[in-house]
PDBML (XML) file of the C-alpha atoms, coordinates in Angstrom:
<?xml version="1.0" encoding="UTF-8" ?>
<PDBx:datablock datablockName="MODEL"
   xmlns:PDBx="http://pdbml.pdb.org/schema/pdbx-v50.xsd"
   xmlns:xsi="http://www.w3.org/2001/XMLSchema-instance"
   xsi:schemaLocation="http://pdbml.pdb.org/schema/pdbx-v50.xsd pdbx-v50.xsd">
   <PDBx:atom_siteCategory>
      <PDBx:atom_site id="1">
         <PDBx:B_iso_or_equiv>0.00</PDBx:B_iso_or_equiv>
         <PDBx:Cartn_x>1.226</PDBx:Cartn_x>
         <PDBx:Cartn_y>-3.097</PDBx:Cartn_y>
         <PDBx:Cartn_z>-9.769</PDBx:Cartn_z>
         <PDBx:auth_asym_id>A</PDBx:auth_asym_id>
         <PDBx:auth_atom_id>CA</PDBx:auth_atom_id>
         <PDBx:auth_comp_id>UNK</PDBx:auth_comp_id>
         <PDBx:auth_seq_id>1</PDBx:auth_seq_id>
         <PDBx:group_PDB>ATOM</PDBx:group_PDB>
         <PDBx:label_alt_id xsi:nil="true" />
         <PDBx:label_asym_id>A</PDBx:label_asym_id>
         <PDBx:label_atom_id>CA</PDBx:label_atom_id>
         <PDBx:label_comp_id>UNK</PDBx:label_comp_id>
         <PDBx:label_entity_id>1</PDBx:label_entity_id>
         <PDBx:label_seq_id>1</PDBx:label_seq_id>
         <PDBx:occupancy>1.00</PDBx:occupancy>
         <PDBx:pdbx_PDB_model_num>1</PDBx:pdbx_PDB_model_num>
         <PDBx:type_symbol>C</PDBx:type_symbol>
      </PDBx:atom_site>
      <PDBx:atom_site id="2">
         <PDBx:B_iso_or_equiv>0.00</PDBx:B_iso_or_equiv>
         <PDBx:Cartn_x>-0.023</PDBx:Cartn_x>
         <PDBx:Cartn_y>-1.747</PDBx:Cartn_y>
         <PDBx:Cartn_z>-6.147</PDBx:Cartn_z>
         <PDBx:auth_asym_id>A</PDBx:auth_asym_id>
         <PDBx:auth_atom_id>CA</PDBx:auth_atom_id>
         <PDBx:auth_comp_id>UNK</PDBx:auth_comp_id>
         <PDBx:auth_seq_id>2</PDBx:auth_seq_id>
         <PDBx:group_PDB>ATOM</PDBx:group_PDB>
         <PDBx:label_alt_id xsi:nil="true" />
         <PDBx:label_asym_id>A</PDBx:label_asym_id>
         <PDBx:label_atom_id>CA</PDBx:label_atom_id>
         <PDBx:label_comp_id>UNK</PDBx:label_comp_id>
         <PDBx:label_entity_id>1</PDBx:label_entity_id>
         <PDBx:label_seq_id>2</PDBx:label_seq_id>
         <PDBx:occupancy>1.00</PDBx:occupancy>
         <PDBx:pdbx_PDB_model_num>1</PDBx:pdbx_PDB_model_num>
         <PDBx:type_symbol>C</PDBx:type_symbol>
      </PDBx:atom_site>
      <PDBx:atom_site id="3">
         <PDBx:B_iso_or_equiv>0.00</PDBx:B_iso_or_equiv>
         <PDBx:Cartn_x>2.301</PDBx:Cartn_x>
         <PDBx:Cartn_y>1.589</PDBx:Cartn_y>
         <PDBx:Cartn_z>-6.299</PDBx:Cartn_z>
         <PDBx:auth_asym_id>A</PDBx:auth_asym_id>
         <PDBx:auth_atom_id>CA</PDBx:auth_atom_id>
         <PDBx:auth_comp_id>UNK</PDBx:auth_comp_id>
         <PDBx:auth_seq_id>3</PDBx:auth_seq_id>
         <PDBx:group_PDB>ATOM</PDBx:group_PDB>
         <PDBx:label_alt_id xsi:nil="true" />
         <PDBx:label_asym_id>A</PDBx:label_asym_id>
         <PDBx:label_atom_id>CA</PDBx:label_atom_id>
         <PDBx:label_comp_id>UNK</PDBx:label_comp_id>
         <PDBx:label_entity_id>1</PDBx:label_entity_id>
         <PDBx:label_seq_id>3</PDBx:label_seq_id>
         <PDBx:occupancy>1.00</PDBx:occupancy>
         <PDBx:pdbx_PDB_model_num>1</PDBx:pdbx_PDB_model_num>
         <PDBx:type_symbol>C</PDBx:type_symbol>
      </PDBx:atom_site>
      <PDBx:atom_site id="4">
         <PDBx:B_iso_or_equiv>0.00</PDBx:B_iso_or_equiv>
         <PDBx:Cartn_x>0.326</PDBx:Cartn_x>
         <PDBx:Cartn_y>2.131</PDBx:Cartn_y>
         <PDBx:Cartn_z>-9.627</PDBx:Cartn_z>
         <PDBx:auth_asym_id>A</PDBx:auth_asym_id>
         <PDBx:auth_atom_id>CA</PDBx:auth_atom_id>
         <PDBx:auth_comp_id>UNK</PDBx:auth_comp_id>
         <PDBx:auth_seq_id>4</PDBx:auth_seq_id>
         <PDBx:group_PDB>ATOM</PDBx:group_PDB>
         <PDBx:label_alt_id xsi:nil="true" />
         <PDBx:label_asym_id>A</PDBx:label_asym_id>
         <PDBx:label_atom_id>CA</PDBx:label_atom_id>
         <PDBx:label_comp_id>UNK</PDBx:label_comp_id>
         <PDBx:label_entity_id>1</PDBx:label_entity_id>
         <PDBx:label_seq_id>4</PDBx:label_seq_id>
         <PDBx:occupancy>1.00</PDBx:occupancy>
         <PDBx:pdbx_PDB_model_num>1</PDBx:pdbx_PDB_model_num>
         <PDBx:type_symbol>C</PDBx:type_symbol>
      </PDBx:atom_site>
      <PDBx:atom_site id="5">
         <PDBx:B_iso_or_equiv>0.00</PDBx:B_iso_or_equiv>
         <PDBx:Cartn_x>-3.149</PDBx:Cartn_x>
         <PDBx:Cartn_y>1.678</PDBx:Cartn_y>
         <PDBx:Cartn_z>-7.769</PDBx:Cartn_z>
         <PDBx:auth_asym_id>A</PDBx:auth_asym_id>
         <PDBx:auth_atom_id>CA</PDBx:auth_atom_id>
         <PDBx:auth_comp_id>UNK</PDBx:auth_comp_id>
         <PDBx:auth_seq_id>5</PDBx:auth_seq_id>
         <PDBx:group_PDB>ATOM</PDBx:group_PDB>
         <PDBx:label_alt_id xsi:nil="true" />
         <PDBx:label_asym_id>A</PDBx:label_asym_id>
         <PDBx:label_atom_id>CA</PDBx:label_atom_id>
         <PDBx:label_comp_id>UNK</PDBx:label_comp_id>
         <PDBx:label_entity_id>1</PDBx:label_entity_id>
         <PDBx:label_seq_id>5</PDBx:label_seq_id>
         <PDBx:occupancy>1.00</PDBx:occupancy>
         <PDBx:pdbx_PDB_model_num>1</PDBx:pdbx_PDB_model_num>
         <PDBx:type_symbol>C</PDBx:type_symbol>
      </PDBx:atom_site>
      <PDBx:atom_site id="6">
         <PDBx:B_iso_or_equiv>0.00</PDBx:B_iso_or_equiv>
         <PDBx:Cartn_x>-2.422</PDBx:Cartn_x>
         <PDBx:Cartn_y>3.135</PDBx:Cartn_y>
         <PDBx:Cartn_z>-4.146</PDBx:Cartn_z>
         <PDBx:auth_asym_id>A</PDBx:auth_asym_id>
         <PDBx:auth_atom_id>CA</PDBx:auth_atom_id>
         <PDBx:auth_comp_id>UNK</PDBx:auth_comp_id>
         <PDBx:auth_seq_id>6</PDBx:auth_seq_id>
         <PDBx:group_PDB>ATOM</PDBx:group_PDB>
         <PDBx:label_alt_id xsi:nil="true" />
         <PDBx:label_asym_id>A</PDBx:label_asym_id>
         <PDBx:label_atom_id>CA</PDBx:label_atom_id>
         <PDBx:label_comp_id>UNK</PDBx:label_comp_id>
         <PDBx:label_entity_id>1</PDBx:label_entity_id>
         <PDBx:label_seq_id>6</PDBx:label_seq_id>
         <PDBx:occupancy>1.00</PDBx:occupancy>
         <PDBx:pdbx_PDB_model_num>1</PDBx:pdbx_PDB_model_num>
         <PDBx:type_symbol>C</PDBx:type_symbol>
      </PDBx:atom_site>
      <PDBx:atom_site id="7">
         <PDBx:B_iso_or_equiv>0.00</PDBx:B_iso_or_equiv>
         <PDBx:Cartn_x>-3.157</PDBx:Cartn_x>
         <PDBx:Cartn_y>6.468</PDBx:Cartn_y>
         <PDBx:Cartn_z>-3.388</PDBx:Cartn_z>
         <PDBx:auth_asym_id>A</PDBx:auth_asym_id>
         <PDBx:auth_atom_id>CA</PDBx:auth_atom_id>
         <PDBx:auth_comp_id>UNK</PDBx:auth_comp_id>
         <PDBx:auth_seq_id>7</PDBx:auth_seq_id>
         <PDBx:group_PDB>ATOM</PDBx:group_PDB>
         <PDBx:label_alt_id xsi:nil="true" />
         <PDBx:label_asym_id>A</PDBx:label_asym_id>
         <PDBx:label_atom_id>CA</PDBx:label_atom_id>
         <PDBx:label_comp_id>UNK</PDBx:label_comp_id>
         <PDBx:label_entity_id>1</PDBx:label_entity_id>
         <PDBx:label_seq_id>7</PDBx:label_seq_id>
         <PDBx:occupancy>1.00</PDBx:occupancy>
         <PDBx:pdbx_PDB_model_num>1</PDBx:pdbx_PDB_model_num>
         <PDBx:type_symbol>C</PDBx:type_symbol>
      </PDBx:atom_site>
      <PDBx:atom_site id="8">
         <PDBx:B_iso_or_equiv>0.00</PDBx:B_iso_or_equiv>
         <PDBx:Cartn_x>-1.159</PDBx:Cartn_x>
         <PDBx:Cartn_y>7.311</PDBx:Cartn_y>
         <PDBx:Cartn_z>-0.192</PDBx:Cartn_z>
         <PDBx:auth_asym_id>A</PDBx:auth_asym_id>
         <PDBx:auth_atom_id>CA</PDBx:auth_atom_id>
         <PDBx:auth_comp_id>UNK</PDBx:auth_comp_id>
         <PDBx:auth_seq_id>8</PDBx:auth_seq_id>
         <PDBx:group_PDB>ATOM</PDBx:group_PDB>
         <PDBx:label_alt_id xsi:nil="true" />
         <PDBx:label_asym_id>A</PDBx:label_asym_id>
         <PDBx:label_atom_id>CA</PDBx:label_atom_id>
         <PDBx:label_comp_id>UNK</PDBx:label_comp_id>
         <PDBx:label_entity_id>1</PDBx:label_entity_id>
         <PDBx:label_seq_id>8</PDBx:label_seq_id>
         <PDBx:occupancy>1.00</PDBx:occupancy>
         <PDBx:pdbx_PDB_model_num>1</PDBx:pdbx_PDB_model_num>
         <PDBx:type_symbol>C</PDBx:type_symbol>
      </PDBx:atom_site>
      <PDBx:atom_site id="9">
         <PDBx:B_iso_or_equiv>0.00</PDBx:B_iso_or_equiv>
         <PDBx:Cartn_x>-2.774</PDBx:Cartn_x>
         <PDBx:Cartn_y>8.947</PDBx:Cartn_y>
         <PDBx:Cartn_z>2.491</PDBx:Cartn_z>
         <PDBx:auth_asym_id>A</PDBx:auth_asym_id>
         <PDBx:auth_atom_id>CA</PDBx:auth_atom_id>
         <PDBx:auth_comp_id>UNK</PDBx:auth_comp_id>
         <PDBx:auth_seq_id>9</PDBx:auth_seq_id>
         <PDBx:group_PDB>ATOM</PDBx:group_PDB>
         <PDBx:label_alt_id xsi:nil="true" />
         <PDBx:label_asym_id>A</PDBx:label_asym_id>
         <PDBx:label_atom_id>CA</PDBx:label_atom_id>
         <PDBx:label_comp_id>UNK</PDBx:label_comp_id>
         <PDBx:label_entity_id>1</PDBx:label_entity_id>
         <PDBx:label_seq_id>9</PDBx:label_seq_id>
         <PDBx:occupancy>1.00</PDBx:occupancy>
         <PDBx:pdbx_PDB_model_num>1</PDBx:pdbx_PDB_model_num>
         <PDBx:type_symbol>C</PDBx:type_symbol>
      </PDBx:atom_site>
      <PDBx:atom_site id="10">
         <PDBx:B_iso_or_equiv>0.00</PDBx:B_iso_or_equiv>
         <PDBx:Cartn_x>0.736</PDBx:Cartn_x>
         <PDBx:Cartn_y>10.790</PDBx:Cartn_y>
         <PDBx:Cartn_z>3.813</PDBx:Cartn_z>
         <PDBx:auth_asym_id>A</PDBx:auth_asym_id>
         <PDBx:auth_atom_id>CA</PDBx:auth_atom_id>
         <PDBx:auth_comp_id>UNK</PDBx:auth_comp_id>
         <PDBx:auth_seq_id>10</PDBx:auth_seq_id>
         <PDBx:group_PDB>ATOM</PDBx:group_PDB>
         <PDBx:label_alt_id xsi:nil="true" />
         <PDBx:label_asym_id>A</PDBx:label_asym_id>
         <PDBx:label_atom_id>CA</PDBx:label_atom_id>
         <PDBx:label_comp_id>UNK</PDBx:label_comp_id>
         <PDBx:label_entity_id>1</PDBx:label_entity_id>
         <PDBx:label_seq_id>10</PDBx:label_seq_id>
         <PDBx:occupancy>1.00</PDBx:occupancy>
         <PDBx:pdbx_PDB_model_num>1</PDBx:pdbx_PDB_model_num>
         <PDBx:type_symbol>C</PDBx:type_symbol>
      </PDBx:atom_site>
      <PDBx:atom_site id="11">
         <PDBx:B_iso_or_equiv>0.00</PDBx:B_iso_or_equiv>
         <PDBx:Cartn_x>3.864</PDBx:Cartn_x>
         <PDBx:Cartn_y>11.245</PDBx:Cartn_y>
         <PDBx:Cartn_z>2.627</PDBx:Cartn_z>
         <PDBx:auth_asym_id>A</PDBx:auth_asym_id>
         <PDBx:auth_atom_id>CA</PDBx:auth_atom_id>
         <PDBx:auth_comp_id>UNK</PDBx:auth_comp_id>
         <PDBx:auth_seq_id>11</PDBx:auth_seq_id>
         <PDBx:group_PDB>ATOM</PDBx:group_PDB>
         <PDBx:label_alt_id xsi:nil="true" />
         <PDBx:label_asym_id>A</PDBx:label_asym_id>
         <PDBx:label_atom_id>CA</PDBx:label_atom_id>
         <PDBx:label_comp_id>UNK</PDBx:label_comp_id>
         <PDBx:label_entity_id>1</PDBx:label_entity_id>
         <PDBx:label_seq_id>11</PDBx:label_seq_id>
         <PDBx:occupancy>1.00</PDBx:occupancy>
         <PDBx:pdbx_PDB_model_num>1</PDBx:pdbx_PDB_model_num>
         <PDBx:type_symbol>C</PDBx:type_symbol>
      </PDBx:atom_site>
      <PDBx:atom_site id="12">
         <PDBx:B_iso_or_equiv>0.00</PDBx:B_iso_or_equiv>
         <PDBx:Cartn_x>5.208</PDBx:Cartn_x>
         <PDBx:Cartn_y>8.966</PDBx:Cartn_y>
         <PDBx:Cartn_z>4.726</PDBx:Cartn_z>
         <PDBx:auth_asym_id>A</PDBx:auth_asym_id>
         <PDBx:auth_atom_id>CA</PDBx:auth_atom_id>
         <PDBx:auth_comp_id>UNK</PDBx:auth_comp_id>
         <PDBx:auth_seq_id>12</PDBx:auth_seq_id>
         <PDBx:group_PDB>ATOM</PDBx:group_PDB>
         <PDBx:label_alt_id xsi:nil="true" />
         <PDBx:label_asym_id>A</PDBx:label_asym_id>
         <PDBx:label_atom_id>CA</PDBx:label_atom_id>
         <PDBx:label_comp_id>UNK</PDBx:label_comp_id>
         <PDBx:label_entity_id>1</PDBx:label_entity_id>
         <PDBx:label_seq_id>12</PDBx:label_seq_id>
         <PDBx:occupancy>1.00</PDBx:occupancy>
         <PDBx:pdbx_PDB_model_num>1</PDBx:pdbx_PDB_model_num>
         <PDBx:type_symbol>C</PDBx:type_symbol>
      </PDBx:atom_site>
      <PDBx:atom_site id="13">
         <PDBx:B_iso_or_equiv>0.00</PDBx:B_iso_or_equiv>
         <PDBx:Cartn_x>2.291</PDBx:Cartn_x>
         <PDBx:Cartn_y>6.356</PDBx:Cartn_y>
         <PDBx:Cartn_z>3.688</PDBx:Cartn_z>
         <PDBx:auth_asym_id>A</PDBx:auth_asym_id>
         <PDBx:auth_atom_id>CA</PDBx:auth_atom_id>
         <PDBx:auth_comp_id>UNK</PDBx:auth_comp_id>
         <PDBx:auth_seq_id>13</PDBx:auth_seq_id>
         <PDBx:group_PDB>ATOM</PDBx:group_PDB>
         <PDBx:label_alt_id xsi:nil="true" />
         <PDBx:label_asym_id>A</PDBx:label_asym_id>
         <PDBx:label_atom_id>CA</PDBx:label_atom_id>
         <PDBx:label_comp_id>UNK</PDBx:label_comp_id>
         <PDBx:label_entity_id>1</PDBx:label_entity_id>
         <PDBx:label_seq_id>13</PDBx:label_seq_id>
         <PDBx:occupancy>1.00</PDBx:occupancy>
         <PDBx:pdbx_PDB_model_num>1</PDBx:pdbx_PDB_model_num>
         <PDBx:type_symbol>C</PDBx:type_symbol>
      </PDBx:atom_site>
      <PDBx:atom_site id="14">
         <PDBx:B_iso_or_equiv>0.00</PDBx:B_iso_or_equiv>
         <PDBx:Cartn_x>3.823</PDBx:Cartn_x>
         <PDBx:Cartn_y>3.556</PDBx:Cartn_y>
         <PDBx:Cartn_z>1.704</PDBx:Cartn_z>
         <PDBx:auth_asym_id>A</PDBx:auth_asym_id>
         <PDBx:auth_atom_id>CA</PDBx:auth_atom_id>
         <PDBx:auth_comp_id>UNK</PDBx:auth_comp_id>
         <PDBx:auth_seq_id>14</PDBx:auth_seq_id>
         <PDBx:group_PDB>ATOM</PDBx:group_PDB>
         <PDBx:label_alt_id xsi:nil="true" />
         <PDBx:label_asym_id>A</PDBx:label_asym_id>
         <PDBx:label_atom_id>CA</PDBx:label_atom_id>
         <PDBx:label_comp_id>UNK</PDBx:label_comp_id>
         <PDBx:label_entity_id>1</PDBx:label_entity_id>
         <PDBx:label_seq_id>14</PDBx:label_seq_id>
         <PDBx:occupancy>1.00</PDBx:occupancy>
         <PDBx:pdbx_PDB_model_num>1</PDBx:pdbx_PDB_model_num>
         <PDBx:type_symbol>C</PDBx:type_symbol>
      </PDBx:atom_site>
      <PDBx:atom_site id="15">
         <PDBx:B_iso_or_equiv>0.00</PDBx:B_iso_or_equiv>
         <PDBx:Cartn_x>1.071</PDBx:Cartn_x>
         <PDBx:Cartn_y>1.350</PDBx:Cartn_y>
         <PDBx:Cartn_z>1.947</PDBx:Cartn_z>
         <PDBx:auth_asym_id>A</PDBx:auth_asym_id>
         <PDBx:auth_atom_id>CA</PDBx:auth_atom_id>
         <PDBx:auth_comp_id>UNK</PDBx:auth_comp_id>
         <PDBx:auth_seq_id>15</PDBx:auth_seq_id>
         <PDBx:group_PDB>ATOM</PDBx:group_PDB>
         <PDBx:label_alt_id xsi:nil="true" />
         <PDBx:label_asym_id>A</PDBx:label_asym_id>
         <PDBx:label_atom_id>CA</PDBx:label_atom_id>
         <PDBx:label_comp_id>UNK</PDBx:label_comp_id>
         <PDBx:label_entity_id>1</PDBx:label_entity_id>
         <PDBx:label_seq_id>15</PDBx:label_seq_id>
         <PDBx:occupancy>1.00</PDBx:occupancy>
         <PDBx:pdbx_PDB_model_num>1</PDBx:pdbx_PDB_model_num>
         <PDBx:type_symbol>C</PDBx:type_symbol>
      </PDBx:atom_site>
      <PDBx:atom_site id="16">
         <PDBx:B_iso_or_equiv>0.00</PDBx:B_iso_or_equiv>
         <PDBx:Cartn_x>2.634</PDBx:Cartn_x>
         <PDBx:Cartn_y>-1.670</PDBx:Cartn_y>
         <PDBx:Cartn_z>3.173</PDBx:Cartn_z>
         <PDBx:auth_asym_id>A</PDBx:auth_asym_id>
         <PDBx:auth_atom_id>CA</PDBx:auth_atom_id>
         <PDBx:auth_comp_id>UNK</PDBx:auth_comp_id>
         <PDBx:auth_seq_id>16</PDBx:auth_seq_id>
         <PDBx:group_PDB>ATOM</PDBx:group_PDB>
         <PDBx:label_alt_id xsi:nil="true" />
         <PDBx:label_asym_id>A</PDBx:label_asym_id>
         <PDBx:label_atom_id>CA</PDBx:label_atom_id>
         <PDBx:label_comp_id>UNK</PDBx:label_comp_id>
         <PDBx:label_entity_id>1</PDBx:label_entity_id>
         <PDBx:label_seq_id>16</PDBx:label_seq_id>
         <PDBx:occupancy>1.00</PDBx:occupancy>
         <PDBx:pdbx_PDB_model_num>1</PDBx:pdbx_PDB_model_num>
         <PDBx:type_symbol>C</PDBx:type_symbol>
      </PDBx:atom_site>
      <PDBx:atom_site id="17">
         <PDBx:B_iso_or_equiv>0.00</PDBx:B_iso_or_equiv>
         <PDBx:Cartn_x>-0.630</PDBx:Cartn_x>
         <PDBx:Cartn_y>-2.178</PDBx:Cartn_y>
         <PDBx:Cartn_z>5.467</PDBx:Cartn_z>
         <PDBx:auth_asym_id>A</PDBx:auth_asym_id>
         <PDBx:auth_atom_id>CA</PDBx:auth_atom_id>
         <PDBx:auth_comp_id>UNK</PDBx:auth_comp_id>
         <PDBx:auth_seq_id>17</PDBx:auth_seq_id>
         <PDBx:group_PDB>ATOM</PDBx:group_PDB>
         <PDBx:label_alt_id xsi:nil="true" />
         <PDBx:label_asym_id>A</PDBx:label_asym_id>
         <PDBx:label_atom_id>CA</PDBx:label_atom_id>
         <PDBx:label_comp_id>UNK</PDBx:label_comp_id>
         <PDBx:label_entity_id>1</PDBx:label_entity_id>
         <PDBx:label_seq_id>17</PDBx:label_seq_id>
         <PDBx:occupancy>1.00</PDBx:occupancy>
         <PDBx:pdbx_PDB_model_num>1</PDBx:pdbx_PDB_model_num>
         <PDBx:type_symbol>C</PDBx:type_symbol>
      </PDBx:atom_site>
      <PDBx:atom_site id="18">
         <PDBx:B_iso_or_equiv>0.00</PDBx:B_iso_or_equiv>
         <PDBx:Cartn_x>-2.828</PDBx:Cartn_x>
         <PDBx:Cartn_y>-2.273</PDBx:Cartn_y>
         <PDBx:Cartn_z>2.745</PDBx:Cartn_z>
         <PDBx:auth_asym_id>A</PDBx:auth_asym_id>
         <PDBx:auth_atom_id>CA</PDBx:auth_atom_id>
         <PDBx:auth_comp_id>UNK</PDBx:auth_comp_id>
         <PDBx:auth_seq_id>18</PDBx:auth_seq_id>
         <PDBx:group_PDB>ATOM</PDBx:group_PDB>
         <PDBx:label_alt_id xsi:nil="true" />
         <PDBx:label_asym_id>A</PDBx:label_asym_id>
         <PDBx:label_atom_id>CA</PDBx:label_atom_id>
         <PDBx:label_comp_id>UNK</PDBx:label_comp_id>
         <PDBx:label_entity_id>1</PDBx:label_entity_id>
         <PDBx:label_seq_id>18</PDBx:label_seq_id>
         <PDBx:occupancy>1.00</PDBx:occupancy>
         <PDBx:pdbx_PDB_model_num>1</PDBx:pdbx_PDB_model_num>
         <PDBx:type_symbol>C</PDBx:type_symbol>
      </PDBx:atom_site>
      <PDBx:atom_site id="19">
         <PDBx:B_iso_or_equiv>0.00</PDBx:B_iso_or_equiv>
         <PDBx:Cartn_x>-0.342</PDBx:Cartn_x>
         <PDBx:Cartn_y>-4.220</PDBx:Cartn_y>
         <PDBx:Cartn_z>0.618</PDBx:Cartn_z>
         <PDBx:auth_asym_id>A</PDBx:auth_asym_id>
         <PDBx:auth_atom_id>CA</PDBx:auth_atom_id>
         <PDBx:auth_comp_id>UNK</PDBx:auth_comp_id>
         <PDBx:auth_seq_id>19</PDBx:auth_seq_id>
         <PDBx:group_PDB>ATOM</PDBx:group_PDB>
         <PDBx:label_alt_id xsi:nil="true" />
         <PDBx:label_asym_id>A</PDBx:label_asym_id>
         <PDBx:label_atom_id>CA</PDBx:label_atom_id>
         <PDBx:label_comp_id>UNK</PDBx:label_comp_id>
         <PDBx:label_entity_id>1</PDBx:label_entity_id>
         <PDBx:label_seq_id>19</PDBx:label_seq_id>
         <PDBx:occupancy>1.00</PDBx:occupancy>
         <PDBx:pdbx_PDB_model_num>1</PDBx:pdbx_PDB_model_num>
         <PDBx:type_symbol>C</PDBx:type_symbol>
      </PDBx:atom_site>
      <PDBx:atom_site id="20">
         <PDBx:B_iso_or_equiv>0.00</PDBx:B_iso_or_equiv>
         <PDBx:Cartn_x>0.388</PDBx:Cartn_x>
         <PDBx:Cartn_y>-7.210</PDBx:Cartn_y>
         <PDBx:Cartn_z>3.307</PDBx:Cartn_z>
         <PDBx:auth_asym_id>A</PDBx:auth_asym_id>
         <PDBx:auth_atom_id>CA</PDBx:auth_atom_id>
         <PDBx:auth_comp_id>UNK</PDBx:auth_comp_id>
         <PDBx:auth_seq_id>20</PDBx:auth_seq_id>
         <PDBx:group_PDB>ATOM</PDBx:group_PDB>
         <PDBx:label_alt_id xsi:nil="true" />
         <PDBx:label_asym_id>A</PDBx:label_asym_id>
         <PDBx:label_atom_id>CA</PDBx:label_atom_id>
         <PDBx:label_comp_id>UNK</PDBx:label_comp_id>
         <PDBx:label_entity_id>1</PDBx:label_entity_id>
         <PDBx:label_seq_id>20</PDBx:label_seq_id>
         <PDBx:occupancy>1.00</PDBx:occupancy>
         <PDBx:pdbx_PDB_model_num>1</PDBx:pdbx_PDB_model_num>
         <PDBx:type_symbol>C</PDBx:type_symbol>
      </PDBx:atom_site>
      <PDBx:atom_site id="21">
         <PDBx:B_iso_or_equiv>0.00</PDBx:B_iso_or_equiv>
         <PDBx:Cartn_x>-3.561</PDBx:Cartn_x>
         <PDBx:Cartn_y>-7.505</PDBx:Cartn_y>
         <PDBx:Cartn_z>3.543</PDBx:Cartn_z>
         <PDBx:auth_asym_id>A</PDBx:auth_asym_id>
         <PDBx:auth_atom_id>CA</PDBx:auth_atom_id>
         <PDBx:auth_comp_id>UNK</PDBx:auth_comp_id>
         <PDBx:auth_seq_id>21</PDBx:auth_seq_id>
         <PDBx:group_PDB>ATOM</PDBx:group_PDB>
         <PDBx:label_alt_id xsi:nil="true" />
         <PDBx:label_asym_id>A</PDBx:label_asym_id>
         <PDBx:label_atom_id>CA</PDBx:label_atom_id>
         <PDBx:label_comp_id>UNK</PDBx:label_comp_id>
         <PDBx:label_entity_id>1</PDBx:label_entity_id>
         <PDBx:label_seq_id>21</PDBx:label_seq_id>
         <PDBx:occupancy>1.00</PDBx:occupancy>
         <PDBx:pdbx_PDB_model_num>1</PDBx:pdbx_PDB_model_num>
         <PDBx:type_symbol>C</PDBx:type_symbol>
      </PDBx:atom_site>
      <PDBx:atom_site id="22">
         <PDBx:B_iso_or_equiv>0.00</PDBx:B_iso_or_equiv>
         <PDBx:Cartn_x>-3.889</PDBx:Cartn_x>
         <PDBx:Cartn_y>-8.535</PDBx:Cartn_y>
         <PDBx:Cartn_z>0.287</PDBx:Cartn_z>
         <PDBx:auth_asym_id>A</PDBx:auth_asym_id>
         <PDBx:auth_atom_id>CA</PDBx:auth_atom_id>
         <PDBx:auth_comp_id>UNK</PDBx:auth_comp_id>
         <PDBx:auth_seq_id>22</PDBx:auth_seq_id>
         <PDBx:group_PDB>ATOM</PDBx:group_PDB>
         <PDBx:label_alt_id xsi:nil="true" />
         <PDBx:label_asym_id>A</PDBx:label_asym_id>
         <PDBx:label_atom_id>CA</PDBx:label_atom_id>
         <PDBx:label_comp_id>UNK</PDBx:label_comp_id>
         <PDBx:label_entity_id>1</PDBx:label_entity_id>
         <PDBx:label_seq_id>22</PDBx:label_seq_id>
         <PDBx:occupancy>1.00</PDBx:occupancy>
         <PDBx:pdbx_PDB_model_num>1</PDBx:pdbx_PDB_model_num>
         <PDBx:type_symbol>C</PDBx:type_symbol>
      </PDBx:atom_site>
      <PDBx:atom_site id="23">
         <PDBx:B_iso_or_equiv>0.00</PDBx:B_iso_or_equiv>
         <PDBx:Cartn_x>-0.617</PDBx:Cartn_x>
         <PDBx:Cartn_y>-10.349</PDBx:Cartn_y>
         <PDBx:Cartn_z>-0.228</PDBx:Cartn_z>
         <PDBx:auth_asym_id>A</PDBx:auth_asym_id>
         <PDBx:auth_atom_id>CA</PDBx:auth_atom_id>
         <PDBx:auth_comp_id>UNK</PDBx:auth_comp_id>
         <PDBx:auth_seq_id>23</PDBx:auth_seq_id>
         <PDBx:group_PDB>ATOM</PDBx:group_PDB>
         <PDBx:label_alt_id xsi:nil="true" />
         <PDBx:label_asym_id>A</PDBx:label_asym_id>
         <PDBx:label_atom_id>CA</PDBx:label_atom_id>
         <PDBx:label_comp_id>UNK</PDBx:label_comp_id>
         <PDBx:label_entity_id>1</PDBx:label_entity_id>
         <PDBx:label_seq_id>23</PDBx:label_seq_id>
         <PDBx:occupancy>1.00</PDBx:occupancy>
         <PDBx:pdbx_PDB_model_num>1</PDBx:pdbx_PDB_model_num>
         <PDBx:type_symbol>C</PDBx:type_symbol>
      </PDBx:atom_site>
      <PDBx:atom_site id="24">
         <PDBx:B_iso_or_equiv>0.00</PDBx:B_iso_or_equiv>
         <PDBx:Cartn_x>-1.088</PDBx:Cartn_x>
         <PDBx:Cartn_y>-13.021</PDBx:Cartn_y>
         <PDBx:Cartn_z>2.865</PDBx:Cartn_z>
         <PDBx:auth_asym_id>A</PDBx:auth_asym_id>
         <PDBx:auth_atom_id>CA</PDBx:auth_atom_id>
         <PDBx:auth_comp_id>UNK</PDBx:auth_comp_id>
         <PDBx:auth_seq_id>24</PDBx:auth_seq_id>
         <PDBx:group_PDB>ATOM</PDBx:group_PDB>
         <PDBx:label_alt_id xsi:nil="true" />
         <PDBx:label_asym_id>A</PDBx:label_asym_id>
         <PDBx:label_atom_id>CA</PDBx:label_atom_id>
         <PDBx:label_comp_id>UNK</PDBx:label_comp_id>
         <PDBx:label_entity_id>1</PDBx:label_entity_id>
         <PDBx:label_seq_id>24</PDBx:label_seq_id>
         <PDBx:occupancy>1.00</PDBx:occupancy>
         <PDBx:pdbx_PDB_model_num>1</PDBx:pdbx_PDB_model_num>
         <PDBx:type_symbol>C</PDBx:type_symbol>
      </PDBx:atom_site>
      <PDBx:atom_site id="25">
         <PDBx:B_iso_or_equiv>0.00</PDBx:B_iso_or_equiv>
         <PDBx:Cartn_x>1.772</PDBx:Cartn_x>
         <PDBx:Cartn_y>-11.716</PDBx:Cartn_y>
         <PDBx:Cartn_z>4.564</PDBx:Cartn_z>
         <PDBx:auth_asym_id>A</PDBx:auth_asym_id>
         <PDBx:auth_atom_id>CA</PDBx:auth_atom_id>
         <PDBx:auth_comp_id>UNK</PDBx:auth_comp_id>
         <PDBx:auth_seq_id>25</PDBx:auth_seq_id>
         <PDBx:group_PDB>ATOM</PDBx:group_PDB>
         <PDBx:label_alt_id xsi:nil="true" />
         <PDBx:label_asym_id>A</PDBx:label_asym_id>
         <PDBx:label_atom_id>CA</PDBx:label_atom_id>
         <PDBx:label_comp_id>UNK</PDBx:label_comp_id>
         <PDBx:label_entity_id>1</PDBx:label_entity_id>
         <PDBx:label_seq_id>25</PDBx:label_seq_id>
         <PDBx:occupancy>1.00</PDBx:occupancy>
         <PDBx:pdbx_PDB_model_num>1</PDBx:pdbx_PDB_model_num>
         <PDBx:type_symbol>C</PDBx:type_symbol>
      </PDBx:atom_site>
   </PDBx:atom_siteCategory>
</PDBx:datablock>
């Protein structure tokens, strides 16, 4: 679901920032 929705901002970026956020973690 969030791989399908996040647009990375590096190549490097795996969004685990934006993911945690939203997760409660």
């Amino acid at each position: 679901y969030f791989l399908n929705e996040y647009s990375p901002k590096s190549r490097k970026d795996n969004g685990y920032t934006e993911f945690a956020r939203n997760m409660g973690l």
